[in-house]
N, C-alpha and C. Protein backbone atom coordinates (compact mmCIF):
# COMPACT_ATOMS: atom_id res chain seq x y z
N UNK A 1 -29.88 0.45 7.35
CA UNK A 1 -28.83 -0.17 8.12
C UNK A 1 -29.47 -0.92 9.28
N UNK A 2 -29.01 -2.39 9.48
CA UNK A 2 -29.35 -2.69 10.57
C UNK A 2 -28.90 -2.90 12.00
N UNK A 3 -29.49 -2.99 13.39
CA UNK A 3 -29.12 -2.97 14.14
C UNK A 3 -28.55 -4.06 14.76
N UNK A 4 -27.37 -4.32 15.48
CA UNK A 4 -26.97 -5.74 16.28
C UNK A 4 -28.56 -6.40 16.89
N UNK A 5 -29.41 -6.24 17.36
CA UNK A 5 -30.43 -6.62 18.03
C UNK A 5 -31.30 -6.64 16.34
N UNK A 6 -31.00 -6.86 15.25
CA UNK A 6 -31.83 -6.98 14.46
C UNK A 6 -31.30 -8.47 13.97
N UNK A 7 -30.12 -8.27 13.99
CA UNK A 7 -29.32 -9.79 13.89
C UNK A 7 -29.35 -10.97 15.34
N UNK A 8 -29.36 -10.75 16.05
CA UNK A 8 -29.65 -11.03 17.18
C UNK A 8 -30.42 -12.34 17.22
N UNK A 9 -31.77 -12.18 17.15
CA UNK A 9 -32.92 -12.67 17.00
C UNK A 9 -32.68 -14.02 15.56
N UNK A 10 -31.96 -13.95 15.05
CA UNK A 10 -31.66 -14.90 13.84
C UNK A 10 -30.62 -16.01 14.08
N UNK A 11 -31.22 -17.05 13.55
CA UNK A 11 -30.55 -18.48 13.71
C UNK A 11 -29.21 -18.32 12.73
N UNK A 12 -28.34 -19.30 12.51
CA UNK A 12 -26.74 -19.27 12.09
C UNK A 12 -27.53 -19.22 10.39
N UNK A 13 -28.73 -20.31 10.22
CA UNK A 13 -28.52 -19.95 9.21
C UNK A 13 -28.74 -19.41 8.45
N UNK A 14 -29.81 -18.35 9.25
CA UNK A 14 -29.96 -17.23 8.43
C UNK A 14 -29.46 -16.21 8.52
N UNK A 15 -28.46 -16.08 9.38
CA UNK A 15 -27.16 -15.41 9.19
C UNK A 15 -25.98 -15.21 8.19
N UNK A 16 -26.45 -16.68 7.67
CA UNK A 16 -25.48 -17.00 6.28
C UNK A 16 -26.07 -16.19 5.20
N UNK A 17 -27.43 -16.73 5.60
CA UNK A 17 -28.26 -16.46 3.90
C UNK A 17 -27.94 -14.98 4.00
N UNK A 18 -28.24 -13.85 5.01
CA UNK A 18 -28.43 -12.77 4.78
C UNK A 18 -26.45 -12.09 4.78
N UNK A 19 -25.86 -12.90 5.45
CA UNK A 19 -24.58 -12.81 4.60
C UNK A 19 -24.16 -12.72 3.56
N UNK A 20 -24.62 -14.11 2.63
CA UNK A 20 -24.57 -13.79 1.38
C UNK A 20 -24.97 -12.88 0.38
N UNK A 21 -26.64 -12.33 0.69
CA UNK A 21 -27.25 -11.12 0.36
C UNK A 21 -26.60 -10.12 0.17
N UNK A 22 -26.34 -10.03 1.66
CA UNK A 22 -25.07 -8.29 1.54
C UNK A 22 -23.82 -8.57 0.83
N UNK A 23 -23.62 -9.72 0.56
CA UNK A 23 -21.89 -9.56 -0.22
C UNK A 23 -22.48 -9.30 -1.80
N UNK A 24 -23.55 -10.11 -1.94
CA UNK A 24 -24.24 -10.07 -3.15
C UNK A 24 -24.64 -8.76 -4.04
N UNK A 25 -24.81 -7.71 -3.10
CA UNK A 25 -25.63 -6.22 -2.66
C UNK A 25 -23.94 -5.48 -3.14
N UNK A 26 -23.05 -6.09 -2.19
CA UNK A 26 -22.19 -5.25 -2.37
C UNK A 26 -21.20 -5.07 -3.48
N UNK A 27 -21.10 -6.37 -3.94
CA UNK A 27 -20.77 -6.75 -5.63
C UNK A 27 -21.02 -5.60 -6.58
N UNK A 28 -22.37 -5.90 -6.56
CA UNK A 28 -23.35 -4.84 -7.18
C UNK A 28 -23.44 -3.88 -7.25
N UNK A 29 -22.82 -3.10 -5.83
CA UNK A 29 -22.64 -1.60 -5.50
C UNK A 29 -20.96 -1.07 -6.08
N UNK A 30 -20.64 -2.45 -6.20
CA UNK A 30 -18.63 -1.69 -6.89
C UNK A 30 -18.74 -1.66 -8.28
N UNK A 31 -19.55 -2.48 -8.81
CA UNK A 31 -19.80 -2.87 -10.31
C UNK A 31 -20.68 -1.08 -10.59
N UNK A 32 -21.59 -0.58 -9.73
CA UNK A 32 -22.40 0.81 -9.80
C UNK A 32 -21.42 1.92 -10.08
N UNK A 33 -20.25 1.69 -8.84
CA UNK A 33 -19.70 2.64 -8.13
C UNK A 33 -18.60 3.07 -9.68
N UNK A 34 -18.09 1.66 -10.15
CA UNK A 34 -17.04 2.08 -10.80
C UNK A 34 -17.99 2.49 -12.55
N UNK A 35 -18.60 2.21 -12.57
CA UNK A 35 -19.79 3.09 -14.06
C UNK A 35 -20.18 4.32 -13.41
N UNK A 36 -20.04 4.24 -12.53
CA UNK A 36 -20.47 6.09 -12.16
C UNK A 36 -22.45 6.08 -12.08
N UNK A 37 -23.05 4.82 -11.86
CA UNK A 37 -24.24 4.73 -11.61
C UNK A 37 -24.84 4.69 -9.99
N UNK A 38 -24.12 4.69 -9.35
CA UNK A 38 -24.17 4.86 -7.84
C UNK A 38 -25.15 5.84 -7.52
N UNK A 39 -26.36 5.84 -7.00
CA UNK A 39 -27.31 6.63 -6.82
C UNK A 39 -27.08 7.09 -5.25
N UNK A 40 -27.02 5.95 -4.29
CA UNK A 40 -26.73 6.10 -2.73
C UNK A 40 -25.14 5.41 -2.69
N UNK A 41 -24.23 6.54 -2.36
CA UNK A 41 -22.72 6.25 -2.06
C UNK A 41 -23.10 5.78 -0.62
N UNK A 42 -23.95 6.21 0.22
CA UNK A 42 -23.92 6.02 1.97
C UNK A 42 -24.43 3.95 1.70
N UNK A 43 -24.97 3.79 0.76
CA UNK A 43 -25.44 2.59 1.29
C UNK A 43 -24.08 1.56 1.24
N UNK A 44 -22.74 1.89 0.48
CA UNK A 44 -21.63 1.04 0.55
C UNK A 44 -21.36 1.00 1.80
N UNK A 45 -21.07 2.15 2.58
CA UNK A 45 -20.70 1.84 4.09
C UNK A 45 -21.79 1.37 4.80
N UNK A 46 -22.92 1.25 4.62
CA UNK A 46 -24.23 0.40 5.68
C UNK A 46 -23.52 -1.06 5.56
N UNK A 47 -23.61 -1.39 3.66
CA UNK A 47 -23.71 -3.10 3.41
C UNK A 47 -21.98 -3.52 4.33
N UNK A 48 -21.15 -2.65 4.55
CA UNK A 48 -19.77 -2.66 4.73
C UNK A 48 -20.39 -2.84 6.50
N UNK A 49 -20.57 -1.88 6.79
CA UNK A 49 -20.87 -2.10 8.26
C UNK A 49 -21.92 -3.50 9.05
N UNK A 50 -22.87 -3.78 7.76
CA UNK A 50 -23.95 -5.11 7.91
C UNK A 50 -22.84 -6.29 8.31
N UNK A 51 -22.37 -6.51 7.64
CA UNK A 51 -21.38 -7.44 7.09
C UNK A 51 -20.58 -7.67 8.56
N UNK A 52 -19.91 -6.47 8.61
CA UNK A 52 -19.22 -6.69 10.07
C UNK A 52 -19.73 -6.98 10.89
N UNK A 53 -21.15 -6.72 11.22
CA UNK A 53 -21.79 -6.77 12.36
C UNK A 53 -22.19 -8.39 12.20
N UNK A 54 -22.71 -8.73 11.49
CA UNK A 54 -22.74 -10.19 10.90
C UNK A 54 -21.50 -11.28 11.29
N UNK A 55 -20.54 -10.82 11.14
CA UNK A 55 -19.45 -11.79 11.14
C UNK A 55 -19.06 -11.90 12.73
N UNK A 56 -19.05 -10.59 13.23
CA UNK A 56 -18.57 -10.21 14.97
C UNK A 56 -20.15 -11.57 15.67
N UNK A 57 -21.00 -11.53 15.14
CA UNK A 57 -22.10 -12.51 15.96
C UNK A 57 -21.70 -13.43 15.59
N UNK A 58 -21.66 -14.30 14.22
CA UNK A 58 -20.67 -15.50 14.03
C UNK A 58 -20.31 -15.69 15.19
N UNK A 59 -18.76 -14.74 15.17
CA UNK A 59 -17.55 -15.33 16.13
C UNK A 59 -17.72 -15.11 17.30
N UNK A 60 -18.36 -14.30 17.74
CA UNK A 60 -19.76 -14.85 19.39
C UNK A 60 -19.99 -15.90 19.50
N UNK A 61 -20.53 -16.39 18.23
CA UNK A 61 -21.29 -17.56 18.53
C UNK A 61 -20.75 -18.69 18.68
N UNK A 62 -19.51 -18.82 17.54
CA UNK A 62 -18.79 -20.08 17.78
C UNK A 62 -17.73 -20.31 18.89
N UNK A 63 -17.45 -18.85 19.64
CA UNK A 63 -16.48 -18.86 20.73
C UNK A 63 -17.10 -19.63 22.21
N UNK A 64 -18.91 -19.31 21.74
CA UNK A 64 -19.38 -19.17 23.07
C UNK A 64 -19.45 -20.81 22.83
N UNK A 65 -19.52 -21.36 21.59
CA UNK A 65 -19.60 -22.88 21.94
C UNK A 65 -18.75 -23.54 21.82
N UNK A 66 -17.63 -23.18 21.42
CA UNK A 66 -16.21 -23.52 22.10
C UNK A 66 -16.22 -24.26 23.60
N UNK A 67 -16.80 -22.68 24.70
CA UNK A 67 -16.68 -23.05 25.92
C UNK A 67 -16.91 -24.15 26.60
């Protein structure tokens, strides 16, 4: 799981790319979840929590250049 200060440090657009990653990740983890191949159930709520944390800097970012 990563930390806000791990996202931090990253430009918009690699905010995207690694956006897309985790939705990509998480696809993958419902497609696991529902075959009953799910090895780590905890990593759905990390990629779930990545994601948020991801989007909340987005809308930081574009509010702050709003101003």
């Amino acid at each position: 799981m990563a930390n806000k200060s791990d996202f931090n440090g990253q430009s918009d657009d690699q905010l995207v790319e690694a956006l897309g990653n985790l939705k990509r990740e998480q696809f993958n983890l419902r497609f696991q979840a529902a075959t009953n191949q799910l090895e780590k159930p905890s990593r759905v709520r990390e990629i779930r929590k990545d994601i948020a944390r991801i989007k909340t800097l987005q809308a930081q970012r574009t509010a702050a250049a709003g101003k």
